[in-house]
Every structure is written in C-alpha cells, then in structure tokens.
Protein backbone atom coordinates (compact mmCIF):
# COMPACT_ATOMS: atom_id res chain seq x y z
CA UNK A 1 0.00 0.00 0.00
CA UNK A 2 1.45 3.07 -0.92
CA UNK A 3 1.17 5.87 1.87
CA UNK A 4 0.48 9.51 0.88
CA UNK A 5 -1.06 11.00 4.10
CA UNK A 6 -1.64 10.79 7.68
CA UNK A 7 -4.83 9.88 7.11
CA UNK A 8 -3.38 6.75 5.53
CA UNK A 9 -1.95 5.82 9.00
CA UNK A 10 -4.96 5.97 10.88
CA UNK A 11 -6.54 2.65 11.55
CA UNK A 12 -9.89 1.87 12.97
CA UNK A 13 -10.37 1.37 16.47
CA UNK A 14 -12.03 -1.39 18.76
CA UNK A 15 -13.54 0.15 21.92
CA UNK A 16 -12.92 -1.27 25.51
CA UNK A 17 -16.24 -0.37 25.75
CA UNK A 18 -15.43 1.38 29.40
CA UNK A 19 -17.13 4.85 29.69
CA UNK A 20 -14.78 7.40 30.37
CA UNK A 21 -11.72 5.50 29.19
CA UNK A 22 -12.45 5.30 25.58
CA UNK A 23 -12.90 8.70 25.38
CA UNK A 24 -9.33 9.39 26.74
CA UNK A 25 -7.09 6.84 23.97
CA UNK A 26 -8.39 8.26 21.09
CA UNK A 27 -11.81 5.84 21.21
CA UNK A 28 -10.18 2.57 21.92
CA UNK A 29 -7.44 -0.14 20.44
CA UNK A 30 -6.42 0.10 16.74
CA UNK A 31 -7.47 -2.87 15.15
CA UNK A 32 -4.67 -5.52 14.33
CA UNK A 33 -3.03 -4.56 17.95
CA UNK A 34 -1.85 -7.76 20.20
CA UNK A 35 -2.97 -6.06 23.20
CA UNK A 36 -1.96 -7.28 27.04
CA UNK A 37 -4.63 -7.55 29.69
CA UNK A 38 -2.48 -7.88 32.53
CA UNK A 39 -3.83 -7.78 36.62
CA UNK A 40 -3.37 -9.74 39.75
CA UNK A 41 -6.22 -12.57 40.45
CA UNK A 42 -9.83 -10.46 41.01
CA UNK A 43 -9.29 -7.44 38.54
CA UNK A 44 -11.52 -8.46 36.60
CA UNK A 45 -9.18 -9.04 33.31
CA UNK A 46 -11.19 -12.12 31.85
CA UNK A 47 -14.49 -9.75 32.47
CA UNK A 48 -13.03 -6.94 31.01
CA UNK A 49 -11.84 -9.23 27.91
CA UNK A 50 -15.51 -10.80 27.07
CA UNK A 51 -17.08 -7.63 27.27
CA UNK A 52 -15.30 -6.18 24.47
CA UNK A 53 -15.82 -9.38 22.57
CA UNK A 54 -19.95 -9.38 23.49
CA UNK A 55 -20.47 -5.34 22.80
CA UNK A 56 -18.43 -6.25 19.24
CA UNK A 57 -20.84 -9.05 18.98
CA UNK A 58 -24.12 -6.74 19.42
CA UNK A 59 -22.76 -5.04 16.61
CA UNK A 60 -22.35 -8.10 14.08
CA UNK A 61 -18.61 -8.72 14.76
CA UNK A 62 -17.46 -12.49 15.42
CA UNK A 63 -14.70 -13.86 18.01
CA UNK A 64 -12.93 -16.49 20.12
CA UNK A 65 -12.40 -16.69 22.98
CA UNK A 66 -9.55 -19.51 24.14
CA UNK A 67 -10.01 -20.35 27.64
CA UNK A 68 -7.01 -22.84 29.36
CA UNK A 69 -8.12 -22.81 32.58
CA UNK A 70 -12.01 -21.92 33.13
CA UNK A 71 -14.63 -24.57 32.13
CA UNK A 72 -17.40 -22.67 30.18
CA UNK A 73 -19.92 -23.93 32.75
CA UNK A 74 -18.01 -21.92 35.12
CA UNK A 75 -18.12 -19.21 33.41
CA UNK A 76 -21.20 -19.04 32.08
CA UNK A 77 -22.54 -19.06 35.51
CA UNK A 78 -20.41 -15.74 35.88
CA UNK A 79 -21.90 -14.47 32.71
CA UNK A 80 -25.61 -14.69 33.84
CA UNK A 81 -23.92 -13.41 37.19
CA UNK A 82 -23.15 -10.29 36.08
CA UNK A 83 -25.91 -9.56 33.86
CA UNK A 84 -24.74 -10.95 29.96
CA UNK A 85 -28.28 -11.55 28.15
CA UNK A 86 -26.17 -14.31 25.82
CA UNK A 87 -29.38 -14.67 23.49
CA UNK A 88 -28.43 -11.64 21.66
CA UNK A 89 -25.89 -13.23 20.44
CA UNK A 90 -24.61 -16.14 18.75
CA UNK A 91 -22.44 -17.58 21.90
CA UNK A 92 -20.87 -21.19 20.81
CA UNK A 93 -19.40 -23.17 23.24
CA UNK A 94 -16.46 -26.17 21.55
CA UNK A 95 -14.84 -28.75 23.90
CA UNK A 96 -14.30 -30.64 20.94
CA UNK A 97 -11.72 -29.03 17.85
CA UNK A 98 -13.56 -31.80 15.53
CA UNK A 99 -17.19 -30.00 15.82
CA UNK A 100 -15.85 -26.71 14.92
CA UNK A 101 -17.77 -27.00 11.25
CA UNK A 102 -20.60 -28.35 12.65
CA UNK A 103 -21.21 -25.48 15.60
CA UNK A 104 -20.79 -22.97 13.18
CA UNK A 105 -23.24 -24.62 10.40
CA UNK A 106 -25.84 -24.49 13.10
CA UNK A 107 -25.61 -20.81 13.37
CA UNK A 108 -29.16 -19.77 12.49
CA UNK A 109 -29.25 -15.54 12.34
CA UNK A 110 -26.64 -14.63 10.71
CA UNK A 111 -27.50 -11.00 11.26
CA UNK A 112 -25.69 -11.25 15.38
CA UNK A 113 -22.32 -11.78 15.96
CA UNK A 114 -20.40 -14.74 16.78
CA UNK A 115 -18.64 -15.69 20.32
CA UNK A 116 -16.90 -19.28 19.59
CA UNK A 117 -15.53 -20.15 23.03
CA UNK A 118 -12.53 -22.65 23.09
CA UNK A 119 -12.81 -24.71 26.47
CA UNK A 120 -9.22 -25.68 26.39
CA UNK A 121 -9.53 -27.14 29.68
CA UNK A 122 -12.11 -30.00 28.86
CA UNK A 123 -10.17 -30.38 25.42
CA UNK A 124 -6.82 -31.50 27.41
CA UNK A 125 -8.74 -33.35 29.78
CA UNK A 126 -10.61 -35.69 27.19
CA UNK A 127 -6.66 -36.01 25.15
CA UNK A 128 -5.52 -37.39 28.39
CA UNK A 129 -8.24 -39.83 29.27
CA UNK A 130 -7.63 -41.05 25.43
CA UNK A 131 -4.04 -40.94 26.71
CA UNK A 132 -3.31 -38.90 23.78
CA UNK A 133 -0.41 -35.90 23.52
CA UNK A 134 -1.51 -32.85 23.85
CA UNK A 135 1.07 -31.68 20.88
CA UNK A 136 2.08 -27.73 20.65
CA UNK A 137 -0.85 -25.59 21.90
CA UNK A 138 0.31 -22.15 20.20
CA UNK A 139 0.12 -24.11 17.06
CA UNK A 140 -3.30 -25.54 17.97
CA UNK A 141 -4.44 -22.74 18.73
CA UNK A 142 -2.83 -20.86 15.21
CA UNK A 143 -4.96 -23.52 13.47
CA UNK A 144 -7.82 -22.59 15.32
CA UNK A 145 -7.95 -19.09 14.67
CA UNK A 146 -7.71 -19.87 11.10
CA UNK A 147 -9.97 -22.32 10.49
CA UNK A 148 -12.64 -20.61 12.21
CA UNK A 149 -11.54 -17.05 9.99
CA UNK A 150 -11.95 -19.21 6.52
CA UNK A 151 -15.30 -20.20 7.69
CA UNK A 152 -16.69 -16.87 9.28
CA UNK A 153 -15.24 -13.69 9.14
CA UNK A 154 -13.06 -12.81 12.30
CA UNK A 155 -12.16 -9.53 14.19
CA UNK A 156 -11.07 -10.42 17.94
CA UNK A 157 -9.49 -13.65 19.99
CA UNK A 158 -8.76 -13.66 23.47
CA UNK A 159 -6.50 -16.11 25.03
CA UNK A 160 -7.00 -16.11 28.97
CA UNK A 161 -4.53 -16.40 30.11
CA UNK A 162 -0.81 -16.48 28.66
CA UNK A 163 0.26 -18.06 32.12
CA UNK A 164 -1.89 -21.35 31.61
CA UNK A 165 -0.16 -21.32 27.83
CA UNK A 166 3.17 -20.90 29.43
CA UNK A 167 2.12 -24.32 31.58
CA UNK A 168 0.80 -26.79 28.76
CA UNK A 169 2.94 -25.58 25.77
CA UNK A 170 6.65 -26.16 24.66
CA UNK A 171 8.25 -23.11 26.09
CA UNK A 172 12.11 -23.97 25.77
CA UNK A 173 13.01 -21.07 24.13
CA UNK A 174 10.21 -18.39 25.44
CA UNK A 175 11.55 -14.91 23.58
CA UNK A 176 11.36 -16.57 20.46
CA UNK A 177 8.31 -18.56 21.24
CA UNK A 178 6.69 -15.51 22.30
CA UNK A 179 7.63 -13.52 19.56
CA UNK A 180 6.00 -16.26 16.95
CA UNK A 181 3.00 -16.03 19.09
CA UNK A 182 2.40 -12.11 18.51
CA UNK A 183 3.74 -12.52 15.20
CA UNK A 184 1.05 -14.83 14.32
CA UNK A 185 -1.79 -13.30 15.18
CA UNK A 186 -0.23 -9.92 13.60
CA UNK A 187 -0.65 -11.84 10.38
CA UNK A 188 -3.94 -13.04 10.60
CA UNK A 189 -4.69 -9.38 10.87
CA UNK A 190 -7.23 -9.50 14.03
CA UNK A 191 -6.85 -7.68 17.36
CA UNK A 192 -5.76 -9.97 19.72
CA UNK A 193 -6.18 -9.16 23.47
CA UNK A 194 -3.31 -11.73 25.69
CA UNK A 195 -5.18 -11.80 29.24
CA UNK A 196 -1.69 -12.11 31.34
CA UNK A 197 -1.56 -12.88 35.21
CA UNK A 198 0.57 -10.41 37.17
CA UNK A 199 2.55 -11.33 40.90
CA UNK A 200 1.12 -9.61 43.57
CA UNK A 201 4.22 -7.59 43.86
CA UNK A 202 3.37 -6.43 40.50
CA UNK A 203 6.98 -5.90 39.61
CA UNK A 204 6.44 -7.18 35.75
CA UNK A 205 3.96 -7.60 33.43
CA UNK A 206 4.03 -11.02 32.24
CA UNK A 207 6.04 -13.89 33.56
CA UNK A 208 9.00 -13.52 31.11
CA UNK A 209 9.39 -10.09 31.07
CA UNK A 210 9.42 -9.49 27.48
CA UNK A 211 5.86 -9.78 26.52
CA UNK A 212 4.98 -6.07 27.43
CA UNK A 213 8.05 -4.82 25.11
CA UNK A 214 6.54 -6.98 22.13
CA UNK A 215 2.78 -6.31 22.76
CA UNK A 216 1.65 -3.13 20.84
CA UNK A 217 -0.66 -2.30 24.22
CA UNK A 218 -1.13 -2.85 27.79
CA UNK A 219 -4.03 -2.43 29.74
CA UNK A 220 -3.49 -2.50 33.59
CA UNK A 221 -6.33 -3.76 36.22
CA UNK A 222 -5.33 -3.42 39.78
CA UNK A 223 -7.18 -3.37 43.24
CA UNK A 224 -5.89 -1.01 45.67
CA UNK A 225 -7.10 -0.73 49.03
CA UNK A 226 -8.39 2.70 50.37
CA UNK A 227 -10.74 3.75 53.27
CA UNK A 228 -10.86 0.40 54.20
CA UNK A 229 -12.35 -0.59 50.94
CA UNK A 230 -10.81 -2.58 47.84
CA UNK A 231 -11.34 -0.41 44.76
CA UNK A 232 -10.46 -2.12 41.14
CA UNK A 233 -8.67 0.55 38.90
CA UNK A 234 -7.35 0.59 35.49
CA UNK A 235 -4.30 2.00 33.21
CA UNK A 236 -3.26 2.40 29.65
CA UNK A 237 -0.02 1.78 30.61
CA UNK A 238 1.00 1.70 26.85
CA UNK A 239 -1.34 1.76 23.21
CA UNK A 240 0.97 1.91 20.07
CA UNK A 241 -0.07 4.39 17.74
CA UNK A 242 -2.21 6.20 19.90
CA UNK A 243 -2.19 9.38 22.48
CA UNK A 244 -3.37 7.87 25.70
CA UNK A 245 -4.23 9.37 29.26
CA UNK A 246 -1.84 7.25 31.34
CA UNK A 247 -3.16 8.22 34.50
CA UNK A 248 -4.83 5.71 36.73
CA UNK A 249 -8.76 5.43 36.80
CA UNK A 250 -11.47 4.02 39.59
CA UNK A 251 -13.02 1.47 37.50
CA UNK A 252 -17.21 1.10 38.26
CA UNK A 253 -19.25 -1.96 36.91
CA UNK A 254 -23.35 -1.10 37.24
CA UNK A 255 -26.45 -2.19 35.08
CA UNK A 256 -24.03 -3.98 32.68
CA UNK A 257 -21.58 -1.38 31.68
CA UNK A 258 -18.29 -0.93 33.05
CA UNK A 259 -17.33 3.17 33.58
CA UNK A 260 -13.55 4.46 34.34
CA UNK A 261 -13.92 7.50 36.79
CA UNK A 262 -11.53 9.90 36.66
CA UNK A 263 -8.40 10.33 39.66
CA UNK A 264 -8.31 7.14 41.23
CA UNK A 265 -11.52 8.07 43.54
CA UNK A 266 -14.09 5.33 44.71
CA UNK A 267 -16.93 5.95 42.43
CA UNK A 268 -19.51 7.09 43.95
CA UNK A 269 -21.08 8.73 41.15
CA UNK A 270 -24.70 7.49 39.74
C-alpha cells in the first residue's frame, strides 16, 4: 500500500467499551493490535476481555475466545452473574476441535455476531483420558484461529490467560516462542487481546518479562485498598499508535456497563 497522508496511517479502532476510558485513547485499540490484559487474580481481566468481545458481537462482529483454565460452565454461571443476556448473540461453546464446522453450520441468524468459546480445559482433559499428547498448543491454537476465519469472518481472539499457555505448551526457548506467538496473530490481521496474570508484587507484566516490550498495548487492572475498601482501577499503561491518558482510573461496573472514573476516587457517582 502506498502511503500519501496521515490519514493513511490511521486505523480503525475497537472500543474497551469502558465509559470514560475510551474517550481518553483516542476511542479505543487500533485494530490488528496484540494487546496485554495484565492484573493480579480479582481485577476483573477475563471480564473486562468478554465484554469487548460481546459489545463487538451486538454489533455483528465475530470472536474467540480460548479459555485454558475456566470450564465454560463456570463461566457461564459468571456471565448470567453479572448480567450478559447471551441470546443476543450467537455464543458457541467447543470442547471438541472436531465439531468446529458443525457449531458454526448451526448458526441460524446470521445478522448477530459470533462468540466461539474454546474450552481448552475439557479439550486437554478428554486427550488425556484417550491418553493422547496434547502436541504444541500455540500451534493448535494458530490452526484454530484460522480455520474458524476461513469459515466466518473474524475480528477479535482472546487467550486467557498467557500463564496457563506458558504451563501446557513447549516453552524452551520463550523470547522466540513468544515472539512467533504475537507474530502470528499480527498476520492473521485481528486484534488480539493476551489476558496475562501479574505477581502480587506487580513488579512485571508477564512472567518472562518481554511480553509487554513486544505487545503493541497494555491495559493494567489493579485493586488497591483505600478507606478500608478494595477499589479495582485501570491504566493504559502503553497503546501503540495512539495518544493515551496514562493516569490511573477508579473502575465502576453497574447495570451492565463498566465506567472508568476519573483520579483514582471510589466511584460514587450514579
């Protein structure tokens, strides 16, 4: 593509769908960014993750979500929990990588947008009862993505989480494993958003340190205590491409919409 203007630079943008935040990186992620989601346990990062992928489905938009560790029965329950009407979209649920064809030739209305969930956890469990390898996962998962983007068009993934990954696949040489990962999913041209599990000291990122410098964003969740209170706050701590308010907001979740409120304070607003 031959580039003649700014204008040529600009890409569109993927909301995080959090009022108040949107507003202050320009009106989201650019799309084709390998985004980190990065918090200790209880920020709400997996949350955070499925309700960009559900608002993108109320508008038409279709997406996977990979989960290694969380049975979907789990996390449906936490769905309904917080308030996800799931019938307004087309939410598919595979334990199986053989019935990805036939889930997504049952899809009736075409019209809503697609949520294929992985359940990587019942996947390894039935490999090991059959007492079958589990092979390489970030290839698995490669395939995946692309089968399921010949068959349906695809804007977002979300892998929760990167730590689980780190467990299950071949990770002798993790730079350049990790590299190949964000490469990959650069290539298949979708915004990819790598939900990553931070220490408690919160001292780094990721677990290897290297995933921040090759992610083109990172989105921070943390709880902080105050008055007594735990209050979950989030950060841009870094968006490629985009100008960003890196300050730290209060971050509110009422009558199914997250809001970011401005200066760290405990919302109290209505």
């Amino acid at each position: 593509m031959r580039i003649t203007s700014e204008q040529d630079f600009k890409k569109k943008r993927i909301p995080l769908y959090i009022e108040g935040l949107d507003n202050q990186m320009e009106g989201g992620i650019p799309e084709g960014h390998v985004v980190l989601i990065c918090g200790t346990a209880g920020t709400m990062k997996s949350t955070v993750s499925f309700n960009i992928l559900y608002n993108e489905a109320l508008k038409g938009n279709n997406s996977i979500y990979f989960s290694f560790e969380q049975p979907y029965n789990n996390f449906l329950q936490h769905l309904f929990n917080m308030g996800y009407d799931l019938n307004k979209v087309n939410f598919i649920v595979i334990d199986d990588l053989s019935e990805i064809n036939q889930e997504i030739s049952k899809i009736e209305d075409k019209k809503k947008g697609t949520i294929l969930f992985v359940d990587i956890s019942a996947i390894r469990k039935e490999l090991k009862r059959a007492r079958t390898k589990s092979g390489d996962w970030v290839t698995a998962i490669e395939n995946v993505t692309k089968k399921f983007k010949s068959l349906i068009d695809l804007k977002l993934i979300v892998l929760d989480s990167l730590s689980a990954l780190y467990i299950h696949a071949d990770f002798k040489e993790p730079r350049k494993k990790i590299f190949f990962i964000f490469e990959t999913f650069r290539d298949l041209d979708i915004t990819s958003l790598m939900i990553s599990e931070m220490q408690l000291d919160k001292q780094k990122y990721a677990e290897y340190e290297v995933e921040d410098f090759l992610a083109d964003g990172v989105v921070v969740l943390h709880l902080t205590e105050r008055h007594r209170k735990v209050t979950r706050e989030i950060s841009v701590a870094k968006m490629r491409g985009t100008s960003c308010n890196h300050n730290i907001f209060s971050l509110d979740y009422k009558n199914g919409k997250f809001r970011a409120l401005y200066g760290g304070e405990i919302p109290l607003v209505e």
